[in-house]
N, C-alpha and C. Protein backbone atom coordinates (compact mmCIF):
# COMPACT_ATOMS: atom_id res chain seq x y z
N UNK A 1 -74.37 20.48 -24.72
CA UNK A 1 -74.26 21.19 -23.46
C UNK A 1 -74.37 22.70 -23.73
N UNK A 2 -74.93 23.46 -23.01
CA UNK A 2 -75.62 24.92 -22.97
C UNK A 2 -74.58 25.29 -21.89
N UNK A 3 -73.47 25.56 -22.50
CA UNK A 3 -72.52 26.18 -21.28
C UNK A 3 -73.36 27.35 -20.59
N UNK A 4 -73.91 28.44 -21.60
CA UNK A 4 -74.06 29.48 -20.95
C UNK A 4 -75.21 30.18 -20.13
N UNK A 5 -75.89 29.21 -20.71
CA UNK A 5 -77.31 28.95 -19.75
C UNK A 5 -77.17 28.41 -18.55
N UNK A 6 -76.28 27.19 -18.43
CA UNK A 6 -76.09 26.29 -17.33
C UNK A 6 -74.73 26.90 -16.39
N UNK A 7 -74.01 28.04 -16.97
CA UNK A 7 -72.80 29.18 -16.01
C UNK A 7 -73.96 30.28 -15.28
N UNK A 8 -74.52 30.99 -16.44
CA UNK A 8 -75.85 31.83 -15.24
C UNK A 8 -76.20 31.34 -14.46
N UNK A 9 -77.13 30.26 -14.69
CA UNK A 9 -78.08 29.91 -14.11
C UNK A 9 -76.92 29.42 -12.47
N UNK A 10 -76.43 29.27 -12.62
CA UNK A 10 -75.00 28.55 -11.64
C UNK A 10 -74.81 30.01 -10.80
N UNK A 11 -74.72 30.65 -11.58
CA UNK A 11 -73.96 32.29 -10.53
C UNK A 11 -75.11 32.85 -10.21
N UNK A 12 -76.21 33.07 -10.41
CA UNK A 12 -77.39 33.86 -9.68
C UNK A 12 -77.98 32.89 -8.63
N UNK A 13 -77.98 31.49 -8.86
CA UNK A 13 -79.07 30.90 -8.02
C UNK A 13 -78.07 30.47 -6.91
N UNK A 14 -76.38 30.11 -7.00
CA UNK A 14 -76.00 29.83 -6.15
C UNK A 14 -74.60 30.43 -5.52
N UNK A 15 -73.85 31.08 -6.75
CA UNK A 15 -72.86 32.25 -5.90
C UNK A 15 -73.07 33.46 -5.94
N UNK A 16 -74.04 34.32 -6.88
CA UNK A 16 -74.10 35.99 -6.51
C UNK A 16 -75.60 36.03 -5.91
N UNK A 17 -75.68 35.32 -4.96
CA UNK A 17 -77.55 34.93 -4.65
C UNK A 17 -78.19 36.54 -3.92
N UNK A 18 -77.49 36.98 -3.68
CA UNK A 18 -77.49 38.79 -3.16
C UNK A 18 -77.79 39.60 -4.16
N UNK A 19 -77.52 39.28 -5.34
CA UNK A 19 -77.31 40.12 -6.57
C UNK A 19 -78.60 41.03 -6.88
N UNK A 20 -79.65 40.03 -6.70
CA UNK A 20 -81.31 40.69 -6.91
C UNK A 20 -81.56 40.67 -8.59
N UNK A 21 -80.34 39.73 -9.18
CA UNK A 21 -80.31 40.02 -11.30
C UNK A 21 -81.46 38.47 -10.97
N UNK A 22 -82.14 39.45 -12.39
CA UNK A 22 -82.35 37.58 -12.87
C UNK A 22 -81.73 37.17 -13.90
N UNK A 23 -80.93 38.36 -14.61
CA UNK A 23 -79.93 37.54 -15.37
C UNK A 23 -78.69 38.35 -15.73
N UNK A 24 -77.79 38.17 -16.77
CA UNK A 24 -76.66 38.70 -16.60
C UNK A 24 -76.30 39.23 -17.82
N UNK A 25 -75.34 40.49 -17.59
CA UNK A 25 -74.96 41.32 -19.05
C UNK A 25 -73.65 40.06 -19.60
N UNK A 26 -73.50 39.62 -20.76
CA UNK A 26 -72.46 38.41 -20.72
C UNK A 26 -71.37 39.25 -21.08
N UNK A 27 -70.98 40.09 -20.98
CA UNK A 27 -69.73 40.95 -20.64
C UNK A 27 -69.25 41.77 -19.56
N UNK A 28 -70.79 42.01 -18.79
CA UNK A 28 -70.87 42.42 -17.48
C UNK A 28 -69.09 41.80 -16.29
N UNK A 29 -68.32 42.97 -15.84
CA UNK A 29 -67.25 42.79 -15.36
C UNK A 29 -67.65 42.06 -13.89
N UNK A 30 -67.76 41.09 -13.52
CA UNK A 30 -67.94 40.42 -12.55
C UNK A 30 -67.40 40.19 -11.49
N UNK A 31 -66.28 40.60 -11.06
CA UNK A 31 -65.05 41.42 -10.41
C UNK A 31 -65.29 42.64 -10.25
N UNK A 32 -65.09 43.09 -11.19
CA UNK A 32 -65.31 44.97 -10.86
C UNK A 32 -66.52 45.01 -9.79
N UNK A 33 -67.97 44.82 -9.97
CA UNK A 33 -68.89 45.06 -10.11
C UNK A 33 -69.31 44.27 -8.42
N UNK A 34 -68.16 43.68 -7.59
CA UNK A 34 -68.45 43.05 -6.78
C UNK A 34 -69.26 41.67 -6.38
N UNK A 35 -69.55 40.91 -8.14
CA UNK A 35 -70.63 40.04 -7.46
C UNK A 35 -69.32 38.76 -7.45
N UNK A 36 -68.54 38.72 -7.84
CA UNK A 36 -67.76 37.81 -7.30
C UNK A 36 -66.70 38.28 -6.58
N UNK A 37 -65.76 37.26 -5.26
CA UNK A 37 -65.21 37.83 -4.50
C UNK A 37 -64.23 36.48 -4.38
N UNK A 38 -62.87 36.64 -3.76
CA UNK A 38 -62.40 34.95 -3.78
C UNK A 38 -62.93 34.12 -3.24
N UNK A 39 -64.09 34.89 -2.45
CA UNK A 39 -64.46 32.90 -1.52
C UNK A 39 -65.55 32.85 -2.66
N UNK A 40 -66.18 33.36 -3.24
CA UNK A 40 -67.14 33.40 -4.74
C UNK A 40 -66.22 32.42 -5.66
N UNK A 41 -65.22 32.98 -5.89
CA UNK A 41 -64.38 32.47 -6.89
C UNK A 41 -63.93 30.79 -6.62
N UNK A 42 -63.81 30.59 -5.17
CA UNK A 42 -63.44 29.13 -5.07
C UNK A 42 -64.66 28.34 -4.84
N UNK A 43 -65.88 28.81 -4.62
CA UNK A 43 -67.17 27.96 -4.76
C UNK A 43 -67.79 27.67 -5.97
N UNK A 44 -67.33 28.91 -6.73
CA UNK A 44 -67.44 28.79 -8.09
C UNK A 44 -66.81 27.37 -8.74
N UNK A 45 -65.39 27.65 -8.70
CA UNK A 45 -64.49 27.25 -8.82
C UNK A 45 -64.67 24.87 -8.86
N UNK A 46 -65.45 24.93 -7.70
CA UNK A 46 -65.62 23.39 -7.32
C UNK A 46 -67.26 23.12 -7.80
N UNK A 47 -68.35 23.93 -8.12
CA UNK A 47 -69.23 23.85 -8.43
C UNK A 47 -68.69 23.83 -10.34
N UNK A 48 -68.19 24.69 -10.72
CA UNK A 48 -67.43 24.25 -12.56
C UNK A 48 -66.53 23.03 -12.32
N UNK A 49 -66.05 22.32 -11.55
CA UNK A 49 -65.10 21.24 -11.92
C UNK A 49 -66.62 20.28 -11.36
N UNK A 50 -67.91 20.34 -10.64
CA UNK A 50 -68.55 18.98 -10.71
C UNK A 50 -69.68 19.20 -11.56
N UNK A 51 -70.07 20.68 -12.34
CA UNK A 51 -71.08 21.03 -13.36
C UNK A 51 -70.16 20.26 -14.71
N UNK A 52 -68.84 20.28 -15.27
CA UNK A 52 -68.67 20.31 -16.58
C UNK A 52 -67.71 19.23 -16.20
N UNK A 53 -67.48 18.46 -15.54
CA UNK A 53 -66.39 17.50 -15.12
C UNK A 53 -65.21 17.88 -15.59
N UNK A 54 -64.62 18.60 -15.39
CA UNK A 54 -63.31 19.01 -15.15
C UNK A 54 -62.32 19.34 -13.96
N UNK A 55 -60.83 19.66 -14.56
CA UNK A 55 -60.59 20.29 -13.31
C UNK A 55 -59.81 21.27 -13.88
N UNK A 56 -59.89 22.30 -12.46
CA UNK A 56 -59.08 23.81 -12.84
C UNK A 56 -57.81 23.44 -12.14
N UNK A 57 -56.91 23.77 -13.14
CA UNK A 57 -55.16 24.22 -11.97
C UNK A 57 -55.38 25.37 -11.34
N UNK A 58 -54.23 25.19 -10.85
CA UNK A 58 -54.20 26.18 -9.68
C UNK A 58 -53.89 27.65 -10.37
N UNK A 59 -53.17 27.93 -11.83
CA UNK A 59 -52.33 28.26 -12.42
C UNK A 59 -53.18 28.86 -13.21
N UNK A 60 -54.48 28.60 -13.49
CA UNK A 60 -55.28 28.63 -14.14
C UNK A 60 -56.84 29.78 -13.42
N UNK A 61 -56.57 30.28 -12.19
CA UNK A 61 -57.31 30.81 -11.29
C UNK A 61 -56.84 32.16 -11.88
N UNK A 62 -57.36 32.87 -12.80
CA UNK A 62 -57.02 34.13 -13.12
C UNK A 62 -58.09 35.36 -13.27
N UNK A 63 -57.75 36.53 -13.41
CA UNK A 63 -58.85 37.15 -13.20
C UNK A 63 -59.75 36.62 -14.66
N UNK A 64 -58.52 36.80 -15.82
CA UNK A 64 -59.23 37.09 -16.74
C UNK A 64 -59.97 35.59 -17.46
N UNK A 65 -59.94 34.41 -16.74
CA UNK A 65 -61.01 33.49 -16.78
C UNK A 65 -62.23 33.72 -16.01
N UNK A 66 -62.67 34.58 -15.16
CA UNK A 66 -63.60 34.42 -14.15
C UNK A 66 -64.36 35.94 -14.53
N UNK A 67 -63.65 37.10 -15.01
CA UNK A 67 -64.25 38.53 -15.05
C UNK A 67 -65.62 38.47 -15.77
N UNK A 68 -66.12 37.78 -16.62
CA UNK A 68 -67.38 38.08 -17.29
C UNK A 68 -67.78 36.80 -17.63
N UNK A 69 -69.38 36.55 -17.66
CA UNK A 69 -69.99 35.35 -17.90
C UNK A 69 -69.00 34.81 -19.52
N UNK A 70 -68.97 35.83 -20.12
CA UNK A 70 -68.20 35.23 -21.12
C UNK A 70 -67.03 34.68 -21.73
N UNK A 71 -66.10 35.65 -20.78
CA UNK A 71 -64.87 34.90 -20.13
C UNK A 71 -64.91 33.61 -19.41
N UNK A 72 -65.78 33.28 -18.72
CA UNK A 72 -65.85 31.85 -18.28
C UNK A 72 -66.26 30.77 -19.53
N UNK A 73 -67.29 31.04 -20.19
CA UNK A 73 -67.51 30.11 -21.18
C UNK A 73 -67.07 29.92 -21.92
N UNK A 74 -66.29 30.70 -22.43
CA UNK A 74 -64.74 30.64 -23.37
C UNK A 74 -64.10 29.30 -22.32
N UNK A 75 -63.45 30.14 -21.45
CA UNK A 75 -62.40 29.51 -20.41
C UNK A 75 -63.16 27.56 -20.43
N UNK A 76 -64.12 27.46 -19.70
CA UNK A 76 -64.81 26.43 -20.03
C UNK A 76 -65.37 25.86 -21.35
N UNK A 77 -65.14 26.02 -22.29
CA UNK A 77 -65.01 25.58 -23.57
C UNK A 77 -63.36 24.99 -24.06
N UNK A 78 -62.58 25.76 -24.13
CA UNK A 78 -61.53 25.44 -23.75
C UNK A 78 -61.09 24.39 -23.13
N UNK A 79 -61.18 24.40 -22.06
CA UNK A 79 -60.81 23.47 -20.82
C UNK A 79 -61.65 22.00 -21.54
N UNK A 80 -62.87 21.98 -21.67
CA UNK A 80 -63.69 20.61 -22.12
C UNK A 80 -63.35 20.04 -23.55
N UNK A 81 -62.93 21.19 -24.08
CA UNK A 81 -62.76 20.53 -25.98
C UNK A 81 -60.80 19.94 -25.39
N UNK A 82 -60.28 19.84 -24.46
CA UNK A 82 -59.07 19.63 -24.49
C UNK A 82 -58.80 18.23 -23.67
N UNK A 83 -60.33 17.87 -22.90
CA UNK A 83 -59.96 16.87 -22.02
C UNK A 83 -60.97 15.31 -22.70
């Protein structure tokens, strides 16, 4: 599995679709920078629990899983090597 090909490709084509990127700095602050927002974050959110079959807690909704493409693929690496 190509987490990080298959997390881009996930946030430009279907939650930062405004963005005008075709692709992404993988440290790029994603929060700061406005392309994610909480209703971003919870579409995100159900599109990663049916892309990588998992699920997120609630507990687990933090900035610092979601701030940069690379923070997520960590976060989602994590989460899959545990289930």
């Amino acid at each position: 599995m190509h987490i990080h090909g298959t997390l881009e490709k996930l946030l430009l084509s279907e939650i930062a679709t405004d963005s005008g990127k075709e692709s992404l700095d993988p440290d790029e602050d994603l929060l700061e920078h406005g392309m994610l927002d909480s209703m971003a974050i919870m579409k995100l959110i159900v599109r990663l629990e049916e892309t990588f079959s998992m699920t997120i807690q609630d507990e687990e909704i933090i900035p610092e899983n979601f701030q940069s493409l690379n923070s997520m693929v960590r976060f989602i690496e994590d989460k899959t090597k545990k289930q």
